[in-house]
Protein backbone atom coordinates (compact mmCIF):
# COMPACT_ATOMS: atom_id res chain seq x y z
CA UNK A 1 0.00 0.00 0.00
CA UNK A 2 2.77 2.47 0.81
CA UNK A 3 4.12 1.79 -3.14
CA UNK A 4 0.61 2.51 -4.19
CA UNK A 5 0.71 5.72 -2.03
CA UNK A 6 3.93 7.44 -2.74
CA UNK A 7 3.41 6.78 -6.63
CA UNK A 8 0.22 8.56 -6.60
CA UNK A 9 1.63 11.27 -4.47
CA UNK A 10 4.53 11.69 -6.57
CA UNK A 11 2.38 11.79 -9.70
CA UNK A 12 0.50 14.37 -8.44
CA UNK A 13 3.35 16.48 -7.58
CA UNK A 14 4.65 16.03 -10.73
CA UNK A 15 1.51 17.30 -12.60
CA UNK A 16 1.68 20.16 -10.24
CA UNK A 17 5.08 21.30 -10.72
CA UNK A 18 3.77 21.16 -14.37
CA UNK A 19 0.99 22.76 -14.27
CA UNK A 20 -0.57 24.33 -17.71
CA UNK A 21 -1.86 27.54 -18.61
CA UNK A 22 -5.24 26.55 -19.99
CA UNK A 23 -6.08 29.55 -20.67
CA UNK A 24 -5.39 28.61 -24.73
CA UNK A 25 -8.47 26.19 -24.62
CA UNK A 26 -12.19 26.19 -24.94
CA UNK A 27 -12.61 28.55 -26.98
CA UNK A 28 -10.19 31.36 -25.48
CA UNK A 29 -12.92 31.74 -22.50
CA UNK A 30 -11.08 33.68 -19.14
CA UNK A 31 -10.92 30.41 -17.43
CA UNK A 32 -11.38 26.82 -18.94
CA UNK A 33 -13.47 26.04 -16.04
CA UNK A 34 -16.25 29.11 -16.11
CA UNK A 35 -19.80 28.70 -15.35
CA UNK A 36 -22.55 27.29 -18.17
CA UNK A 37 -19.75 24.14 -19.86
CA UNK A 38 -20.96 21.22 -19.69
CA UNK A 39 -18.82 18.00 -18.82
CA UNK A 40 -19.00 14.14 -19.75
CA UNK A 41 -16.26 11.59 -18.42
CA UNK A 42 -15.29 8.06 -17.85
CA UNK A 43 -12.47 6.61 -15.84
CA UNK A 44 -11.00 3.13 -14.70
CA UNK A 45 -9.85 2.30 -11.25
CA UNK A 46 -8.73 -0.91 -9.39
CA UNK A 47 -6.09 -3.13 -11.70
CA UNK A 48 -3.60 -3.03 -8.34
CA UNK A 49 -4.26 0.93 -7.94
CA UNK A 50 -6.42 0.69 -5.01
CA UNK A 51 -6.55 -0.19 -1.84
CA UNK A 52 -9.56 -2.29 0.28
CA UNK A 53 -9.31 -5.05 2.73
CA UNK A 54 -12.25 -6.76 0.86
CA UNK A 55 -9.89 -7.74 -1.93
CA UNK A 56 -6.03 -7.81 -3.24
CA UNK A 57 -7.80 -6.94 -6.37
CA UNK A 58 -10.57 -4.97 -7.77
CA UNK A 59 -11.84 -3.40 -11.21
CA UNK A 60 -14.00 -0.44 -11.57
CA UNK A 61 -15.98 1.51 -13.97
CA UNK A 62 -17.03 5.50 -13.86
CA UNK A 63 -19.02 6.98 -15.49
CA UNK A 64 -19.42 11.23 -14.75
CA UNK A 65 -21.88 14.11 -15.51
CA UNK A 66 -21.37 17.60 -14.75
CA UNK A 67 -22.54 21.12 -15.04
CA UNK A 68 -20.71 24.34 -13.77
CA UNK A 69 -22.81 26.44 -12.59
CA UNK A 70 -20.72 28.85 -11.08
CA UNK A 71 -16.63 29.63 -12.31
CA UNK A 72 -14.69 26.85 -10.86
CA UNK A 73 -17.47 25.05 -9.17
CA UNK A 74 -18.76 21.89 -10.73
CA UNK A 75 -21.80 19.91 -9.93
CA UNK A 76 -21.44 15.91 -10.72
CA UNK A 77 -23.78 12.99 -11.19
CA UNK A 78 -21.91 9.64 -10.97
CA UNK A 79 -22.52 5.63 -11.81
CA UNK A 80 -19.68 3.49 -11.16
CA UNK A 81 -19.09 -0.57 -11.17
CA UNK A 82 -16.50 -2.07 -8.92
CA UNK A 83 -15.77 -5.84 -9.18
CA UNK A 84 -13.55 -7.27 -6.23
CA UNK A 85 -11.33 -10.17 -6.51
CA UNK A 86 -13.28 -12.46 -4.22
CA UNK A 87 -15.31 -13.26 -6.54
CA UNK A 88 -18.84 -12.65 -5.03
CA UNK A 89 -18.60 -8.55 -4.46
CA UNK A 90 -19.70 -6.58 -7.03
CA UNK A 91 -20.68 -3.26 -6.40
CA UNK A 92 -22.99 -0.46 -8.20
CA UNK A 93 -22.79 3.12 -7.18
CA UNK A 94 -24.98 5.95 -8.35
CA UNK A 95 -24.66 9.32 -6.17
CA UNK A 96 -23.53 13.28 -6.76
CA UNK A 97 -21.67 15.69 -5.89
CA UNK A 98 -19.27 18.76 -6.10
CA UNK A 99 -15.81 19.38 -8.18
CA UNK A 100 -13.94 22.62 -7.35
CA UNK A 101 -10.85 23.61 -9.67
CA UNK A 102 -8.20 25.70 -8.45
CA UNK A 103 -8.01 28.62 -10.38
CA UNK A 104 -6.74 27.75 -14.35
CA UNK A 105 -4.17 25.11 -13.44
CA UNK A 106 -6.84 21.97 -13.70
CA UNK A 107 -6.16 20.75 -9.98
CA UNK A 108 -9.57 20.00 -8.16
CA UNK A 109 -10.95 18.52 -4.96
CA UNK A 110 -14.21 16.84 -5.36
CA UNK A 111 -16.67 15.75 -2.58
CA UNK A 112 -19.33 12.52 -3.92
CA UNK A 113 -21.93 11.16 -1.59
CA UNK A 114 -22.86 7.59 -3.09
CA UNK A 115 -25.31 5.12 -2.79
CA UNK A 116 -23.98 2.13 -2.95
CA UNK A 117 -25.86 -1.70 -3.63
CA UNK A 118 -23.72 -4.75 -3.41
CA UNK A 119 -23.80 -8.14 -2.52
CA UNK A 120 -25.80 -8.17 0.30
CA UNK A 121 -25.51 -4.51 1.41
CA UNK A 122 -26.74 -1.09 0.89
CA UNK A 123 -25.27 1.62 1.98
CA UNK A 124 -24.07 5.23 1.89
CA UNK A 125 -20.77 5.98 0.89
CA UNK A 126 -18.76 9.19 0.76
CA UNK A 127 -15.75 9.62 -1.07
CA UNK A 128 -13.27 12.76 -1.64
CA UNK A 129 -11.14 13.04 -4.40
CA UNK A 130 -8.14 15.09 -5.77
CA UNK A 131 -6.68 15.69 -9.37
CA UNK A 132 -5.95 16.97 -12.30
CA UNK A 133 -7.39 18.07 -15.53
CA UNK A 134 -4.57 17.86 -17.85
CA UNK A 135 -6.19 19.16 -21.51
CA UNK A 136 -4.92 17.29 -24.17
CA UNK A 137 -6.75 19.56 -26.80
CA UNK A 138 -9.18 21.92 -26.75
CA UNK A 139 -11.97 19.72 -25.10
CA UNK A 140 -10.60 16.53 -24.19
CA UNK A 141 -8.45 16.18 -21.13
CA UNK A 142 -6.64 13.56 -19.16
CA UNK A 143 -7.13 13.07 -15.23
CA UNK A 144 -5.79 11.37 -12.52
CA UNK A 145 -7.33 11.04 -9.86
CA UNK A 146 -6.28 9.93 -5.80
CA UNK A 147 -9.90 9.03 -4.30
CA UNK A 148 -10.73 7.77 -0.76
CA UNK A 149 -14.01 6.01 -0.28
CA UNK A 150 -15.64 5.32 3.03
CA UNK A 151 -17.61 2.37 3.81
CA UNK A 152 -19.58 3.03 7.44
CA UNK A 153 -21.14 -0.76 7.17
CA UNK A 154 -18.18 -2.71 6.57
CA UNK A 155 -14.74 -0.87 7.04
CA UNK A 156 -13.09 -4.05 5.12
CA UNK A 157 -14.75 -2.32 1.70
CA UNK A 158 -13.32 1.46 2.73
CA UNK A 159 -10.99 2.08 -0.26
CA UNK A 160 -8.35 4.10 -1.32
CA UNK A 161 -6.97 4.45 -4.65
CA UNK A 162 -6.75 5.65 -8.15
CA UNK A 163 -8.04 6.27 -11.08
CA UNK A 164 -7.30 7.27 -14.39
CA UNK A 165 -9.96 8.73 -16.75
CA UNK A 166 -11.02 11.38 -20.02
CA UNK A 167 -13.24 13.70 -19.55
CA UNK A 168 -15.03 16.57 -22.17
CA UNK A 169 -15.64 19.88 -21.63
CA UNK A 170 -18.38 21.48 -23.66
């Protein structure tokens, strides 16, 4: 777990350190992240990246929806699909919640409060995210993402992790 950790620590750093001036994209707007875009993304997690005493290994699928409705201030609608190695969890999430980005660099923090339905438990789940919208053209950008999901039912599911997704800003 500490490898998993310090790689996704130093990969955030490193996209930090790096950060972009955005300002180039969507169509020459004051901030790439202003208020009436629209966003659409999808992102893998698991495959050794996370974290959960359930399993050694797990597989996941999001799915994201978001409108900013204020500059920097996103809100988010989310499915996702986790599979755990045990062979008898899966897992299916549907919940919202909040993105904000730091100014035009493409960090953000993002708060989700999920509802989740698995093998024989329902539950509430919150998570909290960080990372980094790194545009790879004028719409389309890259980001990684360190999450942390807690489980109040079964601590053994709590997860930490992360993912790696696209995302489109319209």
């Amino acid at each position: 777990m500490k490898k998993i950790l310090m790689a996704a620590i130093a990969l955030m750093m490193a996209m930090s350190v790096n950060a972009q001036n955005t300002q180039k994209y969507l169509n020459e707007s004051t901030t790439p992240f202003e208020e009436s875009k629209f966003y659409v993304g999808a992102s893998l997690s698991g495959l050794s990246l996370s974290y959960s005493k359930a399993s050694d290994w797990s597989f996941g699928l999001s799915a994201k929806a978001g409108y900013l409705f204020r500059d920097n201030w996103m809100a988010l609608g989310v499915f996702d699909y986790q599979n755990y190695s045990s062979g008898t969890v899966t897992s299916t999430n549907i919940g919202a919640g909040a993105r904000y980005y730091f100014e035009r660099n493409g960090v953000f923090l993002g708060l989700t409060a999920k509802y989740a339905h698995s093998t024989g438990v329902d539950e509430f789940k919150p998570e909290i995210n960080v990372g980094y919208a790194f545009f790879l053209g004028h719409y389309v950008t890259l980001e990684p993402e360190l999450y942390y999901e807690q489980s109040f039912k079964n601590s053994k599911y709590s997860q930490l992790g992360l993912r790696l997704g696209f995302g489109v800003y319209f």
